[in-house]
Every structure is written in C-alpha cells, then in structure tokens.
PDB file of N, CA and C in Angstrom:
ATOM      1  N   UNK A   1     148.805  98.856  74.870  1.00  0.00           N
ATOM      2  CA  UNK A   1     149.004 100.182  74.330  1.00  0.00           C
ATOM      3  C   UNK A   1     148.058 100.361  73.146  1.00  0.00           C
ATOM      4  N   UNK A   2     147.607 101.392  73.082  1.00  0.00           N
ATOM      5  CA  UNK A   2     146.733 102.053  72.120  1.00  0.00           C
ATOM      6  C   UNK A   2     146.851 102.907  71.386  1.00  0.00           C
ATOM      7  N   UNK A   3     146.706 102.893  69.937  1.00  0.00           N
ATOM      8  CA  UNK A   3     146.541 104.512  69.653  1.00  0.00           C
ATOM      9  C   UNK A   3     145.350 105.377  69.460  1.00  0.00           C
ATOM     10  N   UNK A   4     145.490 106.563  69.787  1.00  0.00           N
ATOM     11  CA  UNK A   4     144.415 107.261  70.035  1.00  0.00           C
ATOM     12  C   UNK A   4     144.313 108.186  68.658  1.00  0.00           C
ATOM     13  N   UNK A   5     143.374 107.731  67.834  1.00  0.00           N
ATOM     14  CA  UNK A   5     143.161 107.988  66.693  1.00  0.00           C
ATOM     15  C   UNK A   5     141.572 108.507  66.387  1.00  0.00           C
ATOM     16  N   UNK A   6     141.357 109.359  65.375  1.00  0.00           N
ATOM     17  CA  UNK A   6     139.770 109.315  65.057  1.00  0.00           C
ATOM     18  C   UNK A   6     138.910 110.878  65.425  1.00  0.00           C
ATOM     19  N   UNK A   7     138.186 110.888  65.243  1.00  0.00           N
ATOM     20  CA  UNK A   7     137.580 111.740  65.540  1.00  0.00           C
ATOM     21  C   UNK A   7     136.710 112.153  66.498  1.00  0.00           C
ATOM     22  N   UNK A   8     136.909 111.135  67.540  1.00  0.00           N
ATOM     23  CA  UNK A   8     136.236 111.083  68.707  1.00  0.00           C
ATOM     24  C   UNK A   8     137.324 111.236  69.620  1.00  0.00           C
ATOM     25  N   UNK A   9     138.322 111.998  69.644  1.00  0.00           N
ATOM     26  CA  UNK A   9     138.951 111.488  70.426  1.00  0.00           C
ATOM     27  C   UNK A   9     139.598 112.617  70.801  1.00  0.00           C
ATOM     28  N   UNK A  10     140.456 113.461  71.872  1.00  0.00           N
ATOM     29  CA  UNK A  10     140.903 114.464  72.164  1.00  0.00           C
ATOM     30  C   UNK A  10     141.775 115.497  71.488  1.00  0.00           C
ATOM     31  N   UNK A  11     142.863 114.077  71.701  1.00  0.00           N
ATOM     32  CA  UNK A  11     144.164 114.181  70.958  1.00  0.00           C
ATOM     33  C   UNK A  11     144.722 112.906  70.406  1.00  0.00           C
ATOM     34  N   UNK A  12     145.351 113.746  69.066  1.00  0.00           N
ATOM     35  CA  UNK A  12     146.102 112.243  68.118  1.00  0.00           C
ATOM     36  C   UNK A  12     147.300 111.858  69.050  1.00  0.00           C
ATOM     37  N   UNK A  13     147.361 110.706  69.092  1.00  0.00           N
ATOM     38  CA  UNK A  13     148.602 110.148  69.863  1.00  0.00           C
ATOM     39  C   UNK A  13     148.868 108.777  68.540  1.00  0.00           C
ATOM     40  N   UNK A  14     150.224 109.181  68.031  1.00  0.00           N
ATOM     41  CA  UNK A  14     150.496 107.687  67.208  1.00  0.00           C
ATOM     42  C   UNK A  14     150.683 106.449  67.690  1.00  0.00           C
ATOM     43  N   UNK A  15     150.452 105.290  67.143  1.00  0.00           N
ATOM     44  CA  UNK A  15     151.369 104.027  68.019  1.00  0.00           C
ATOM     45  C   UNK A  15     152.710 104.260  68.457  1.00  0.00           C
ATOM     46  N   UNK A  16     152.657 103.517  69.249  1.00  0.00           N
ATOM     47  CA  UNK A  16     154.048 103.167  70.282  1.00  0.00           C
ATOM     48  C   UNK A  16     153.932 104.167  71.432  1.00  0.00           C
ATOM     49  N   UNK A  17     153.065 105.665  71.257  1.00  0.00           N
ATOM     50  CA  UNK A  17     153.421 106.648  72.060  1.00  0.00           C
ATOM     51  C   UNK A  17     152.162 106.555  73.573  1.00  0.00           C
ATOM     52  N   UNK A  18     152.621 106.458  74.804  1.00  0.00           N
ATOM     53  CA  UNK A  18     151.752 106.577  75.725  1.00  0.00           C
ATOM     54  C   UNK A  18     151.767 108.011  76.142  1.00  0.00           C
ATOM     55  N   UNK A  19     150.830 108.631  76.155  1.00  0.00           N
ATOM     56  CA  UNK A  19     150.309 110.045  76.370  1.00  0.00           C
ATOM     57  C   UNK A  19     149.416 109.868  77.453  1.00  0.00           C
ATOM     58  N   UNK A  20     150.385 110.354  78.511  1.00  0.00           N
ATOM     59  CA  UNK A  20     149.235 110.430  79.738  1.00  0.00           C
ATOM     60  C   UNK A  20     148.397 111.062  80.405  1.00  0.00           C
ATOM     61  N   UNK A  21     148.679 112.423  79.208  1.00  0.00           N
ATOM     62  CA  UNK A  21     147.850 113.926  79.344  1.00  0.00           C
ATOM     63  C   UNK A  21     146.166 113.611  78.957  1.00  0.00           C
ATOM     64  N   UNK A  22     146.395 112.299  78.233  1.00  0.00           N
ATOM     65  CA  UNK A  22     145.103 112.071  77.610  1.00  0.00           C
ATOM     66  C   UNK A  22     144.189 112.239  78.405  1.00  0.00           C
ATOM     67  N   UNK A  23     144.050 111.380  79.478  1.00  0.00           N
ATOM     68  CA  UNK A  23     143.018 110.938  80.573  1.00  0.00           C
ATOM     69  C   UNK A  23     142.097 109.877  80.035  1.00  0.00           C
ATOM     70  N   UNK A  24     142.052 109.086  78.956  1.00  0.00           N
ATOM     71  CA  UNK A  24     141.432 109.091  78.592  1.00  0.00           C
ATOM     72  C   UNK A  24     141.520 107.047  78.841  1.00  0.00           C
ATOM     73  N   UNK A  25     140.807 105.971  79.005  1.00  0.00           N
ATOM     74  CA  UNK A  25     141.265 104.290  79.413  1.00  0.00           C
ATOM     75  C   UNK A  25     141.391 104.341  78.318  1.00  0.00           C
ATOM     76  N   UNK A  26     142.492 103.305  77.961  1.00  0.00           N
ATOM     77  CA  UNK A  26     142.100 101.870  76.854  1.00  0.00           C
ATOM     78  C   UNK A  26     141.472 101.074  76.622  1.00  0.00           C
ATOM     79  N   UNK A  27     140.920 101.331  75.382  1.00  0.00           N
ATOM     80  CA  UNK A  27     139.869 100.504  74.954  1.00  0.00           C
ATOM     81  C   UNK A  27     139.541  99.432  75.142  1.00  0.00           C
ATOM     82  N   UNK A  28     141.029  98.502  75.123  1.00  0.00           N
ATOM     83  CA  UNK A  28     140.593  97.296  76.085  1.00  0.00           C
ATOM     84  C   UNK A  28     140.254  97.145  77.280  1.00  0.00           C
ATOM     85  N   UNK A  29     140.176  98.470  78.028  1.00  0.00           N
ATOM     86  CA  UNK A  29     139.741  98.083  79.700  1.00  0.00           C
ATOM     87  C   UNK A  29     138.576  98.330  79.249  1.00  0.00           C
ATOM     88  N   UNK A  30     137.778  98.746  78.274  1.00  0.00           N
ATOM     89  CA  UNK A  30     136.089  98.731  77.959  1.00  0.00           C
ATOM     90  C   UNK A  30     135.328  98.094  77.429  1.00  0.00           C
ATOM     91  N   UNK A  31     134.266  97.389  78.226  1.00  0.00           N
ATOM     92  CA  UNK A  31     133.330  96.758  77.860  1.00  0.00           C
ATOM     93  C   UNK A  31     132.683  97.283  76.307  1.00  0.00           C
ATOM     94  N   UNK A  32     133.722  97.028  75.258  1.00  0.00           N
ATOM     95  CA  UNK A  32     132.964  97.342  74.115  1.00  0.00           C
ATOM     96  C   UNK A  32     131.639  97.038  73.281  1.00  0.00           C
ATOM     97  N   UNK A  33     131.650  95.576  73.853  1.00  0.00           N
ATOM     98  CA  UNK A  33     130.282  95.236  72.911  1.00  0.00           C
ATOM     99  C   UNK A  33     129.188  96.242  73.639  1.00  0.00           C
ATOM    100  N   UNK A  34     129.356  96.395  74.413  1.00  0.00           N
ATOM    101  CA  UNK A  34     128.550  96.441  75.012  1.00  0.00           C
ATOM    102  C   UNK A  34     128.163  98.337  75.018  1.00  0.00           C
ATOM    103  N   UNK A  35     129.015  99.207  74.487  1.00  0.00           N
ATOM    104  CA  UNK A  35     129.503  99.669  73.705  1.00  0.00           C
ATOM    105  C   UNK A  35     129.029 100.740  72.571  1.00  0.00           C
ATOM    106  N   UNK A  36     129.338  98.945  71.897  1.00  0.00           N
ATOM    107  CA  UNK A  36     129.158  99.380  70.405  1.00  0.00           C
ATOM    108  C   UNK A  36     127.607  98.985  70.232  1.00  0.00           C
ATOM    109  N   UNK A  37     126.709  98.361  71.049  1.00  0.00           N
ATOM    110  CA  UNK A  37     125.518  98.478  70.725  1.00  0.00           C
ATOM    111  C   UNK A  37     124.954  99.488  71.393  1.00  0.00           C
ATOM    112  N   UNK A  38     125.429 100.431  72.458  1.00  0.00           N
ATOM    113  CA  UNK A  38     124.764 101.857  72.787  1.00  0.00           C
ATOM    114  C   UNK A  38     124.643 102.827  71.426  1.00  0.00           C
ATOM    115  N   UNK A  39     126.359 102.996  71.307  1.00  0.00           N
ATOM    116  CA  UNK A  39     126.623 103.564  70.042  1.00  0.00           C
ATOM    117  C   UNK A  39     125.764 103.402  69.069  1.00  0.00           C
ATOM    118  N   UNK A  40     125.660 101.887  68.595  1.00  0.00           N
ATOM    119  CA  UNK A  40     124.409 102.050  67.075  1.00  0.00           C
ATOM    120  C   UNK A  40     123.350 102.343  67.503  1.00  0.00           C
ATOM    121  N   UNK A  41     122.772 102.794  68.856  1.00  0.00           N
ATOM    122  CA  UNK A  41     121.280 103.391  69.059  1.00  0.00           C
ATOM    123  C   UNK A  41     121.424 104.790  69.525  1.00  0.00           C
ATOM    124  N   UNK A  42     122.494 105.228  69.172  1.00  0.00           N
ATOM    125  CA  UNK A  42     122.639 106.882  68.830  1.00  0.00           C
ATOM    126  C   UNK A  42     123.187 107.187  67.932  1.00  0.00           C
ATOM    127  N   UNK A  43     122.834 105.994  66.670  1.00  0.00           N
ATOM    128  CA  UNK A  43     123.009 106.366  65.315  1.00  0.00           C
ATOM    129  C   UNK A  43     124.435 106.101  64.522  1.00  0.00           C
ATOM    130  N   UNK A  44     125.414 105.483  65.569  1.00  0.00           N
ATOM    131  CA  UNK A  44     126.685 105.674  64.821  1.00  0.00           C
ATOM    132  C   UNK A  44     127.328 104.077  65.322  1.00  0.00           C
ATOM    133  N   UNK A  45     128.409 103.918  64.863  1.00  0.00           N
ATOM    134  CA  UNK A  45     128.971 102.488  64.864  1.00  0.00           C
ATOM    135  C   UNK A  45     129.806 102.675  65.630  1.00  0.00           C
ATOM    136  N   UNK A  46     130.654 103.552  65.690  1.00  0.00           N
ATOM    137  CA  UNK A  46     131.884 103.722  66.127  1.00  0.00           C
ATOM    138  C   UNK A  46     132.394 103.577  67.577  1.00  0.00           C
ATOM    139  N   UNK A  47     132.746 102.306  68.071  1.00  0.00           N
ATOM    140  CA  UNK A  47     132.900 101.985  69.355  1.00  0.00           C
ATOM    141  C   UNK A  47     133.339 102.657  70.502  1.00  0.00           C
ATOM    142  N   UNK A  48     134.402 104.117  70.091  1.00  0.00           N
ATOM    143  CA  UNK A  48     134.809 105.095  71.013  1.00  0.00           C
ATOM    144  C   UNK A  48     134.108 106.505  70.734  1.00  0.00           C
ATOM    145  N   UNK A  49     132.691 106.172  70.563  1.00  0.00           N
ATOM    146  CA  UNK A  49     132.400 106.956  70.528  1.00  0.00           C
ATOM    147  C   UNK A  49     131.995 108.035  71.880  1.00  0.00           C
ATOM    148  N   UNK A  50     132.009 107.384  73.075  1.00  0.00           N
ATOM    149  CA  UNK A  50     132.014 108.015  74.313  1.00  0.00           C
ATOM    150  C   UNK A  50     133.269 108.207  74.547  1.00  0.00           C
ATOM    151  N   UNK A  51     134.116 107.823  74.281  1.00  0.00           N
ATOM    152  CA  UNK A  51     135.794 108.398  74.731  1.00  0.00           C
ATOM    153  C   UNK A  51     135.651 109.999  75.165  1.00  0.00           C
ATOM    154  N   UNK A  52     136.483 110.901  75.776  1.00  0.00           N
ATOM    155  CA  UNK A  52     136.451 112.004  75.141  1.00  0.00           C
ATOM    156  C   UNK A  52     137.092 112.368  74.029  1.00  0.00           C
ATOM    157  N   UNK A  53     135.891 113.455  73.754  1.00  0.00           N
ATOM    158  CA  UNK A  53     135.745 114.322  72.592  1.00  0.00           C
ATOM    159  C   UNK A  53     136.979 115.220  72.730  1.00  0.00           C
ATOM    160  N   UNK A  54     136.801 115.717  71.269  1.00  0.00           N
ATOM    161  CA  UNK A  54     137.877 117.002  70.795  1.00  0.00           C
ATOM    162  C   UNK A  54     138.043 118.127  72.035  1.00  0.00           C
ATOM    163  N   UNK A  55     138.723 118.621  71.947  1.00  0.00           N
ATOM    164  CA  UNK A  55     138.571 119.698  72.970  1.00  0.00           C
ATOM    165  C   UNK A  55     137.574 121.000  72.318  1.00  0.00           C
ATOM    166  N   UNK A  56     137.664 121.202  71.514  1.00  0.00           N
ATOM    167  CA  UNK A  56     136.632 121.818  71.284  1.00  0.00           C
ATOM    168  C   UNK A  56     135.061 121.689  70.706  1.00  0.00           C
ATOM    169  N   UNK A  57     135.118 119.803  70.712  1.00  0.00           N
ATOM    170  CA  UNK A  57     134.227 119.408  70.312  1.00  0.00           C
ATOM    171  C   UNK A  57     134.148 118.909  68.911  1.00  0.00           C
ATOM    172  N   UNK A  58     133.092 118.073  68.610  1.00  0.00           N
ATOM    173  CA  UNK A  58     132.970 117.359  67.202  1.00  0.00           C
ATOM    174  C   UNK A  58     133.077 118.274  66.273  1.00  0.00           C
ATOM    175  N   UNK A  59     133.848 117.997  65.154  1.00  0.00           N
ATOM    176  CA  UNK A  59     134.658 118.789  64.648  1.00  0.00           C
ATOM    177  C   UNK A  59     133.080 118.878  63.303  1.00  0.00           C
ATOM    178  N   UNK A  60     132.849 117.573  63.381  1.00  0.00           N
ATOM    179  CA  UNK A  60     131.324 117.695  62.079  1.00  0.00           C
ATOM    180  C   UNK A  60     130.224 118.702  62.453  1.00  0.00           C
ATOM    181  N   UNK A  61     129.930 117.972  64.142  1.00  0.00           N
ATOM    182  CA  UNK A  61     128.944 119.338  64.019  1.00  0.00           C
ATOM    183  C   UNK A  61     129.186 120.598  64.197  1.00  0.00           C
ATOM    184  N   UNK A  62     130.596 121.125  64.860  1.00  0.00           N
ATOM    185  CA  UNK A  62     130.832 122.595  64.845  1.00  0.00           C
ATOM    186  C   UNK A  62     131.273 122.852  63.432  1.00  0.00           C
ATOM    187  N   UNK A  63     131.154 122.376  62.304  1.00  0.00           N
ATOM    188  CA  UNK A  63     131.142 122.566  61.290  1.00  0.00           C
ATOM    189  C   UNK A  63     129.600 123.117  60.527  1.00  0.00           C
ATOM    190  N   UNK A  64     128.607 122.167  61.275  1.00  0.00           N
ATOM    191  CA  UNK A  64     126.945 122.304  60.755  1.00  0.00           C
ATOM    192  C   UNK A  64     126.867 123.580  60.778  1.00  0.00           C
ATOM    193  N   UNK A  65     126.751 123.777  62.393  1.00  0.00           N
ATOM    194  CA  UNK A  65     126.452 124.894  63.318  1.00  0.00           C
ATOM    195  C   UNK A  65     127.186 126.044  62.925  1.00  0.00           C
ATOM    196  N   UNK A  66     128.329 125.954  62.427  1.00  0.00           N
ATOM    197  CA  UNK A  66     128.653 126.998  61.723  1.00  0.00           C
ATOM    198  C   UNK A  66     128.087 127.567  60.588  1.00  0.00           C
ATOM    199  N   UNK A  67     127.892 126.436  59.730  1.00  0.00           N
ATOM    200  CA  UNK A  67     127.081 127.182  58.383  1.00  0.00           C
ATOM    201  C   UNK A  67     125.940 127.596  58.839  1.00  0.00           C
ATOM    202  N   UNK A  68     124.881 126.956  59.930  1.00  0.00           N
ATOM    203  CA  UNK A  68     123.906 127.594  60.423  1.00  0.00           C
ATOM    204  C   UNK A  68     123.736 128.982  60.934  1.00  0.00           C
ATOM    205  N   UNK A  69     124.758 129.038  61.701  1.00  0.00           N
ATOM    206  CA  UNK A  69     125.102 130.491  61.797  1.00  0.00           C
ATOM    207  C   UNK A  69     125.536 131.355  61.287  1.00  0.00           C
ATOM    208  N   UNK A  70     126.225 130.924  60.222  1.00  0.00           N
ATOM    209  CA  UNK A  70     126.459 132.094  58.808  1.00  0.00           C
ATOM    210  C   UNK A  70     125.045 132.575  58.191  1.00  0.00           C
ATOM    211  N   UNK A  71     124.418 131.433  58.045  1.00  0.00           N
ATOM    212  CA  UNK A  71     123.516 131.828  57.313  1.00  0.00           C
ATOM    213  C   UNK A  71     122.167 132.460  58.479  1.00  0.00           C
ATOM    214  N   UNK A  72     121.866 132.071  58.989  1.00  0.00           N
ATOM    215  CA  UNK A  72     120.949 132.920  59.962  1.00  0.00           C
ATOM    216  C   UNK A  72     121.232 134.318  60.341  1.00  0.00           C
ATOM    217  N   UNK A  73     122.727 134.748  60.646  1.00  0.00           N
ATOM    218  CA  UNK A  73     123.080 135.521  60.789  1.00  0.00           C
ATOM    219  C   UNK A  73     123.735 136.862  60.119  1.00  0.00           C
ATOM    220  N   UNK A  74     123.900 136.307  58.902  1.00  0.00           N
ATOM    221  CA  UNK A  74     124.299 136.808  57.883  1.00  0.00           C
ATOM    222  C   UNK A  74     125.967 137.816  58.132  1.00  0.00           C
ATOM    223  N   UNK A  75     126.724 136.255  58.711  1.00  0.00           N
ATOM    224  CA  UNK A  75     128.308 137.007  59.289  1.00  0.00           C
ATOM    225  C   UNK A  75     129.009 135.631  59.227  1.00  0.00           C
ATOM    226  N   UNK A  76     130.629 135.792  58.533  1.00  0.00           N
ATOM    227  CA  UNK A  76     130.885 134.141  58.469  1.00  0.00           C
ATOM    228  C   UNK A  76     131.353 133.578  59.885  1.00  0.00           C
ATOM    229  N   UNK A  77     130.727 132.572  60.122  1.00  0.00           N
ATOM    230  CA  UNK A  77     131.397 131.527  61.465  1.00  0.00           C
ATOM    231  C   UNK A  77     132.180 130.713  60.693  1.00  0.00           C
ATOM    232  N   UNK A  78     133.094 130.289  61.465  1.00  0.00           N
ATOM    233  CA  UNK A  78     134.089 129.270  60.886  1.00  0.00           C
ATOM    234  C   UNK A  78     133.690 128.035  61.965  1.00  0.00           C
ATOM    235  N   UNK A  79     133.969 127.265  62.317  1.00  0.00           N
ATOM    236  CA  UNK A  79     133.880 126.133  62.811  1.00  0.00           C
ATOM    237  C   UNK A  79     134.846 126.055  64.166  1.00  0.00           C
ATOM    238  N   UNK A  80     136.175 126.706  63.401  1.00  0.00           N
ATOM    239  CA  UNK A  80     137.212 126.717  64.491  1.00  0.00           C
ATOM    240  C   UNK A  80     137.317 127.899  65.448  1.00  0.00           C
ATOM    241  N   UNK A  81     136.167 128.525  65.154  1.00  0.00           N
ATOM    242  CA  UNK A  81     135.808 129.777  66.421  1.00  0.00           C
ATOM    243  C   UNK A  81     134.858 129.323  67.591  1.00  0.00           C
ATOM    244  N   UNK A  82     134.309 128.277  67.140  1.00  0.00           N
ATOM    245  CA  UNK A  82     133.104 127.532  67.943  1.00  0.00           C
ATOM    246  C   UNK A  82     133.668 126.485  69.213  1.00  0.00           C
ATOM    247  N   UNK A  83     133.538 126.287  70.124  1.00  0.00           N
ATOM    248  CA  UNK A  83     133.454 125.397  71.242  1.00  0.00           C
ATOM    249  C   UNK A  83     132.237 125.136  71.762  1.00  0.00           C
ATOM    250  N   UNK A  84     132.456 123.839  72.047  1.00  0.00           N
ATOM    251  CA  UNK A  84     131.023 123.508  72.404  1.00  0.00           C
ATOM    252  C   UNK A  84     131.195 122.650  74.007  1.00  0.00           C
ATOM    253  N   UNK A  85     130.275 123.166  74.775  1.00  0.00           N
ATOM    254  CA  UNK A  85     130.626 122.922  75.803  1.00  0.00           C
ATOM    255  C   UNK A  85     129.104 122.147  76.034  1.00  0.00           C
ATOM    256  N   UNK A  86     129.320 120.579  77.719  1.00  0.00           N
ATOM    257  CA  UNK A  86     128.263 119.663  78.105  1.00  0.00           C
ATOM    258  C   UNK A  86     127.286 120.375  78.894  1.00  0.00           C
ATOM    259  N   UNK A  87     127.850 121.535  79.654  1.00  0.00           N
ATOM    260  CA  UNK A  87     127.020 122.635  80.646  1.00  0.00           C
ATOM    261  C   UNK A  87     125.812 122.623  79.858  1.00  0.00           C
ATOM    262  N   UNK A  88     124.487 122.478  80.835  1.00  0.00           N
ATOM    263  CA  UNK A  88     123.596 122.771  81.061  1.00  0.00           C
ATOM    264  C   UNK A  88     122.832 124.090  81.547  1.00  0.00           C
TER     265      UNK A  88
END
C-alpha cells in the first residue's frame, strides 16, 4: 500500500487508504531506478514523476502560464482556470 502524495500525482489519497479511482500502479511495481535516472535528465529528481499528473495539470506551470498570460494579455488568468491537456 501506498500513499499517493505530491505534486505529481492526481489525487491525494492518505496512508492506509486504497483508492482505486486512482488508476494509477504502485510504486513498488516500478522499476524506479531506473526511473529516477530518466527523471534527473528532464531536470527533476522526483521518482513519480511520470505517475499521472493533476487533473488539470502541474499546478507550477499552470501557475507560469498564467502570469504569462496576464501579462501578454493584459486580463487576469488565474492558474485554476487553466487545463492543460497531452493532445497534439
């Protein structure tokens, strides 16, 4: 059992609780090292960092992208109006 914690991650689930809405494996079924050295060559440490994401996405950069768009646009974005979707 795991908890699903962090900012990479969908939804908070505390210890003890199995949430099966997650979809998401346990970390121990993942080849982490293996992992965590992808991860530090896209800049970050953080071993779940492929887990899924927020549902509306990284909460840091729809934060950037917001001030970017305030200011380019000259209208406030908030962060929590933003979704960010993998579509191509």
């Amino acid at each position: 059992m795991t908890a699903q914690t962090g900012p990479y991650v969908g939804n908070q689930t505390p210890e003890g609780l199995i949430n099966f809405s997650l979809g998401q494996p346990s970390p121990r079924m993942l080849p982490l090292d293996e992992i965590a050295k992808g991860a530090a060559s896209l800049g970050g440490a953080d071993r779940l960092v492929l887990q899924y994401g927020a549902t509306q996405g990284f909460v840091g950069f729809r934060e950037a992208l917001a001030g970017f768009l305030s200011q380019r646009y000259g209208a406030e974005v908030r962060a929590e109006q933003l979704a960010l979707s993998g579509a191509v």
